[in-house]
Protein backbone atom coordinates (compact mmCIF):
# COMPACT_ATOMS: atom_id res chain seq x y z
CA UNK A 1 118.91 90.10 93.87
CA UNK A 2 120.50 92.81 91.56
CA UNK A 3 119.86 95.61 91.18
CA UNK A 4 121.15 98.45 88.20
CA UNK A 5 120.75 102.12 88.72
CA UNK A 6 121.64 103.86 85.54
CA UNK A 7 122.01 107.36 84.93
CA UNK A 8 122.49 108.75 81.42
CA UNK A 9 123.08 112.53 79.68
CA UNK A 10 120.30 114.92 80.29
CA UNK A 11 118.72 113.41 82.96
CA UNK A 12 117.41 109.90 81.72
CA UNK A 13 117.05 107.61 85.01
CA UNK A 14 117.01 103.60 84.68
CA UNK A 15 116.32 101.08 87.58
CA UNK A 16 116.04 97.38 87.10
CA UNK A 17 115.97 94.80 89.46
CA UNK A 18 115.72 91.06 88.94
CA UNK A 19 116.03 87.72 90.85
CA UNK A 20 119.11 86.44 89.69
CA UNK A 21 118.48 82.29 91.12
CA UNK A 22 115.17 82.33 88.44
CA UNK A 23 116.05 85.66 86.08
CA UNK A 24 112.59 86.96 87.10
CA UNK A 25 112.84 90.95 86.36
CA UNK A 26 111.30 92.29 89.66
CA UNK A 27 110.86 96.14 88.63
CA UNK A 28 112.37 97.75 85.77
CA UNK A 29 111.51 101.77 85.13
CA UNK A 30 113.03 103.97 82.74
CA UNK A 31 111.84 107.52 83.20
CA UNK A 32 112.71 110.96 80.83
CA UNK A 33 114.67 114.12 82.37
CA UNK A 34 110.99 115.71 82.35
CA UNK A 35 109.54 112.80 84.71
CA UNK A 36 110.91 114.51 88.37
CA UNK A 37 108.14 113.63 90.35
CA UNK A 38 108.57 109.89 88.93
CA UNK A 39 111.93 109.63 89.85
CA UNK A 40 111.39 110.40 93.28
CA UNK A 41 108.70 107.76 93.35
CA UNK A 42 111.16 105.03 91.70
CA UNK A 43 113.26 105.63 94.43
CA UNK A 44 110.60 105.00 97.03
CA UNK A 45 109.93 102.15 94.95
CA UNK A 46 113.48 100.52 95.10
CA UNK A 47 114.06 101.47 99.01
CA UNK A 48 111.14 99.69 100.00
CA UNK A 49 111.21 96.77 97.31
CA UNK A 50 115.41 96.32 99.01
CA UNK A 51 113.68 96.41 102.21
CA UNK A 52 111.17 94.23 101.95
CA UNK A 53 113.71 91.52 100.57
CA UNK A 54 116.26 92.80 103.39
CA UNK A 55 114.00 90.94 106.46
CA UNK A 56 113.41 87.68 104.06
């Protein structure tokens, strides 16, 4: 799996994860400096998505 955590001027947030043995994009979320309440989800998002694949 990979995963890319971006951050960008003014508070832009990007998250993408894919399967990298079949390039299937798992989650990808790009979110605007006004979406706070989004980003915090995102990040509930990827935790549980990482652990979920972490007992596979």
């Amino acid at each position: 799996m990979q995963v890319e955590i971006c951050f960008w001027e003014l508070g832009w947030l990007g998250i993408t994860v894919k399967n990298y043995e079949n390039n299937e994009q798992i989650l990808h979320i790009l979110l605007e400096p006004n979406q706070e309440l989004e980003k915090d989800s995102a990040f509930r998002e990827l935790r549980d998505l990482l652990q979920i694949n972490t007992y596979k």
